[in-house]
N, C-alpha and C. Protein backbone atom coordinates (compact mmCIF):
# COMPACT_ATOMS: atom_id res chain seq x y z
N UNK A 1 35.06 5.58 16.86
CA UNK A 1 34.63 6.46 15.80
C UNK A 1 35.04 5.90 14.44
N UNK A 2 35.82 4.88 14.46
CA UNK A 2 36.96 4.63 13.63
C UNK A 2 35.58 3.61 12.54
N UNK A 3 35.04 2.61 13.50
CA UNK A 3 34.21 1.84 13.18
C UNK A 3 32.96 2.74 12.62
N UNK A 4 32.76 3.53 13.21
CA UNK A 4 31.42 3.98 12.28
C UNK A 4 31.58 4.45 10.97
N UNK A 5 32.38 5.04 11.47
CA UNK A 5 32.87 5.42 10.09
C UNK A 5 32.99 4.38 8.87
N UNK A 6 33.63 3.43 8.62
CA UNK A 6 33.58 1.98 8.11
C UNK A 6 32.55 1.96 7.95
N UNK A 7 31.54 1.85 8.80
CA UNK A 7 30.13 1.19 8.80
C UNK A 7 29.40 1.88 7.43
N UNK A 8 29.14 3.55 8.22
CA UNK A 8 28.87 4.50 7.16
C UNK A 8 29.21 4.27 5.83
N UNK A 9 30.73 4.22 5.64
CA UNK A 9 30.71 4.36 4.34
C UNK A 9 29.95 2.75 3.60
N UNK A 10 30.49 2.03 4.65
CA UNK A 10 29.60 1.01 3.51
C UNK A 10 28.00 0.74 3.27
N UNK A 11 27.41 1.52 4.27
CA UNK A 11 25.97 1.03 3.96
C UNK A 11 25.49 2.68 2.74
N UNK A 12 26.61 3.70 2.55
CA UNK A 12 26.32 4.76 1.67
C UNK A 12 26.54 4.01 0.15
N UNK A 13 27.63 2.89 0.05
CA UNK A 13 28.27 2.22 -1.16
C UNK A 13 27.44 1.38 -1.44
N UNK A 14 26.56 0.44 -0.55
CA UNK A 14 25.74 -0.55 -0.61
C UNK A 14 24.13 0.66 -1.44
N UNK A 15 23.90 1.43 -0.88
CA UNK A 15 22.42 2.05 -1.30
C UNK A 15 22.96 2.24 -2.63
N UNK A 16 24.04 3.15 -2.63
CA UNK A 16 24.34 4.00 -3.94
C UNK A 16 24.23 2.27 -5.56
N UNK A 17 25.07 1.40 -4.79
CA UNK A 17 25.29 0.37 -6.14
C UNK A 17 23.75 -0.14 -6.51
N UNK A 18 23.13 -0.05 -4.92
CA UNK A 18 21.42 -0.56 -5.58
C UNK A 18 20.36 0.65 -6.15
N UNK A 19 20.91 2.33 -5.64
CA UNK A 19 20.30 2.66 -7.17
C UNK A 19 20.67 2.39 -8.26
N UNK A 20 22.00 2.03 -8.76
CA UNK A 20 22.87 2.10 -9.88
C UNK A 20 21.89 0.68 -10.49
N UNK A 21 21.84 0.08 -10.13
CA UNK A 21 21.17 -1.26 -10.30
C UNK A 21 19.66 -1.13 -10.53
N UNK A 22 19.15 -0.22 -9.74
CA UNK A 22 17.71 0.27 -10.12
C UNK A 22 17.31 0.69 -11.18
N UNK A 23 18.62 1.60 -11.71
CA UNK A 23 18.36 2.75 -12.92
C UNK A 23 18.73 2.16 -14.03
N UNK A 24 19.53 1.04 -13.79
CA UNK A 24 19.77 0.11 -15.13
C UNK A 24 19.02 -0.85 -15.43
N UNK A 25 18.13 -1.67 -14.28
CA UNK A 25 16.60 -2.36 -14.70
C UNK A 25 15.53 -0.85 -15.69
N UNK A 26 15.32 0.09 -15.20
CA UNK A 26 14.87 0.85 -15.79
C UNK A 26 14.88 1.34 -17.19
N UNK A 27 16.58 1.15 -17.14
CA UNK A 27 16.38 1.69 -18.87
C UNK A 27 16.59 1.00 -19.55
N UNK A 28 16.43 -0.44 -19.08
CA UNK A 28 16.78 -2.11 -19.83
C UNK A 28 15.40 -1.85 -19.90
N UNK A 29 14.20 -1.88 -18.99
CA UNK A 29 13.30 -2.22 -19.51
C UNK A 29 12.13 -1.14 -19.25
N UNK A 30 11.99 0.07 -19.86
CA UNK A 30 10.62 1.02 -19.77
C UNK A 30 9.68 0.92 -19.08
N UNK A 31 8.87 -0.29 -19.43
CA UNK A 31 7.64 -1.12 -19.09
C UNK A 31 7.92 -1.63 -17.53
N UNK A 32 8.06 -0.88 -16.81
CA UNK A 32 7.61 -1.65 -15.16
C UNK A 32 6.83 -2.50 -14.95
N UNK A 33 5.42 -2.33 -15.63
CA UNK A 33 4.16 -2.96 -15.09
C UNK A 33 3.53 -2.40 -14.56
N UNK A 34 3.69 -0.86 -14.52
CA UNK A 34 2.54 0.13 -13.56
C UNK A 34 1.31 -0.48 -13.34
N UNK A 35 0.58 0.15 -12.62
CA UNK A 35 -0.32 -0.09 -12.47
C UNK A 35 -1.62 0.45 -13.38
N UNK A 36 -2.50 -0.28 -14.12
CA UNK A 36 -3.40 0.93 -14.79
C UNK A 36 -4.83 1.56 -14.40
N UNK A 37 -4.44 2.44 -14.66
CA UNK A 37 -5.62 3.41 -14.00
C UNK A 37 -7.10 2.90 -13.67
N UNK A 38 -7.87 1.96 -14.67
CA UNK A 38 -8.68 0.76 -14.44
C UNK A 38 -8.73 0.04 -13.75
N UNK A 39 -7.55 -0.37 -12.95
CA UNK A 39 -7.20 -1.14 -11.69
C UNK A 39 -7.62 -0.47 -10.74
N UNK A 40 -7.37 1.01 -10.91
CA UNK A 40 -7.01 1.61 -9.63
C UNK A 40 -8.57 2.26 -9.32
N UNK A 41 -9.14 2.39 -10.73
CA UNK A 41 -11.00 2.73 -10.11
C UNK A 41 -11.59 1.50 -9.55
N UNK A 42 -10.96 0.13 -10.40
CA UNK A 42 -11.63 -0.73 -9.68
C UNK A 42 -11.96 -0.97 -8.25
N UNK A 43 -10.29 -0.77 -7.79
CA UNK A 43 -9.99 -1.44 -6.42
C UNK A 43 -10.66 -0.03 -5.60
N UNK A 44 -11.00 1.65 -5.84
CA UNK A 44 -11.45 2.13 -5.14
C UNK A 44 -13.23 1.70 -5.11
N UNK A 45 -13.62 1.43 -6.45
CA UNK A 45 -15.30 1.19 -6.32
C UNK A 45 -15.16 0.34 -5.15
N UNK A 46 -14.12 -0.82 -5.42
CA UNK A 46 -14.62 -1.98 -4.27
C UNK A 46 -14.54 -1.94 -2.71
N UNK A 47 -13.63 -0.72 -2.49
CA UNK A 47 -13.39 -0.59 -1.19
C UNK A 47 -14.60 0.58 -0.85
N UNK A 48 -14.91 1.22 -1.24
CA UNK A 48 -16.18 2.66 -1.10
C UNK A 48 -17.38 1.36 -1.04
N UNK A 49 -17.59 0.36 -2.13
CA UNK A 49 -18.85 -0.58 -1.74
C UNK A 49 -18.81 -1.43 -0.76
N UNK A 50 -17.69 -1.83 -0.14
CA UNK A 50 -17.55 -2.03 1.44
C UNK A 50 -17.87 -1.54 2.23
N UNK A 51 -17.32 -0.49 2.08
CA UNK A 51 -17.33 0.89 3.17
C UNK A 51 -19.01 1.21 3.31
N UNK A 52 -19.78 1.29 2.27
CA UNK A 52 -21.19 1.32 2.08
C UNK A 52 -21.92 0.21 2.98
N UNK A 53 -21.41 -1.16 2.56
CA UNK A 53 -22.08 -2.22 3.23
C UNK A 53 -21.94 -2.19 4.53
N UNK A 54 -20.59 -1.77 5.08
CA UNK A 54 -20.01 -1.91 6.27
C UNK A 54 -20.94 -0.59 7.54
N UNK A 55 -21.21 0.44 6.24
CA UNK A 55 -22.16 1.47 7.30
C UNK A 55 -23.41 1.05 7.31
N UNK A 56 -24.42 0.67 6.13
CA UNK A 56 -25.38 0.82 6.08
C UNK A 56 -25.45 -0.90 7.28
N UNK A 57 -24.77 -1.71 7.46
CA UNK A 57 -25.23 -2.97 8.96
C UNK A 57 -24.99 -2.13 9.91
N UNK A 58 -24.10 -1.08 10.21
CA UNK A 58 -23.78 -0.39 11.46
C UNK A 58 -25.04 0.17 12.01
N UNK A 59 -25.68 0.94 10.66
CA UNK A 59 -26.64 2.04 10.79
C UNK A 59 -27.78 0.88 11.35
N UNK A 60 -28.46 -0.04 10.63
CA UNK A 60 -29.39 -0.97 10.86
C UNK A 60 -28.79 -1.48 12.42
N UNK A 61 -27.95 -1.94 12.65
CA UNK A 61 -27.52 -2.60 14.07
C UNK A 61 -28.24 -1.78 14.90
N UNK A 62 -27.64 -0.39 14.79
CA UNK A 62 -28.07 0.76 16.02
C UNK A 62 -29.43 1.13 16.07
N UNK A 63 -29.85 1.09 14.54
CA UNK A 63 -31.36 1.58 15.12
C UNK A 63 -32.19 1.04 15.82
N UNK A 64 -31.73 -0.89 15.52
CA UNK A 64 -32.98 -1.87 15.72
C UNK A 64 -32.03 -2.63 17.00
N UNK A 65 -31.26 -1.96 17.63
CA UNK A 65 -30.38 -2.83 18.88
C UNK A 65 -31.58 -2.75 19.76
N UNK A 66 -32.38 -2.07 20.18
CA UNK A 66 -33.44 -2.52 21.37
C UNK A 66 -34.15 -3.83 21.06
N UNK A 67 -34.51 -3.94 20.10
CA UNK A 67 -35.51 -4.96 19.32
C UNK A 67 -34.34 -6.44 19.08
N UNK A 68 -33.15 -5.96 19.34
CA UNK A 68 -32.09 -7.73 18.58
C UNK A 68 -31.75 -7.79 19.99
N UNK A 69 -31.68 -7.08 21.44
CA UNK A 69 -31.42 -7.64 22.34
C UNK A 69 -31.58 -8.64 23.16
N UNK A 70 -33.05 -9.49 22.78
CA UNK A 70 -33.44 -10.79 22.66
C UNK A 70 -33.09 -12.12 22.19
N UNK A 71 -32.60 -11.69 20.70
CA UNK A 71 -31.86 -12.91 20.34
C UNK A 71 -30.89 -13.38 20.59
C-alpha cells in the first residue's frame, strides 16, 4: 500500500507541475494559434463534398450493378 501511495502522489505532482506549465505558456503568450473559423468551414465543405462524391458512385454502382457485372 506503501508503494502506491508513492506512486499516487507522484503522478498527482507530475500532472499538477504540467498544468502549472500550461497556464504559464498561456499567459506568456495569448495567441495559441486557434484555429480560424475559415479553416473550419473549409475543412467541413471538403469533407460533405466527399461525402457527396462518395454517395452519389455508391448510388450509380447499385443501380447499374446488373449491367457492370460483365466487365
Amino acid at each position: 500500500m506503501k508503494h502506491l501511495a508513492v506512486r499516487s502522489y507522484r503522478a498527482v505532482r507530475l500532472l499538477t507541475q504540467r498544468l502549472e506549465e500550461g497556464l504559464a505558456e498561456v499567459n506568456r503568450r495569448p495567441d495559441r494559434g486557434d484555429i480560424s473559423i475559415t479553416t473550419v468551414i473549409i475543412w467541413v465543405a471538403a469533407v460533405t463534398g466527399a461525402l457527396l462524391i462518395a454517395g452519389t458512385i455508391a448510388v450509380v454502382i447499385n443501380k447499374y450493378n446488373t449491367s457492370l457485372n460483365g466487365i
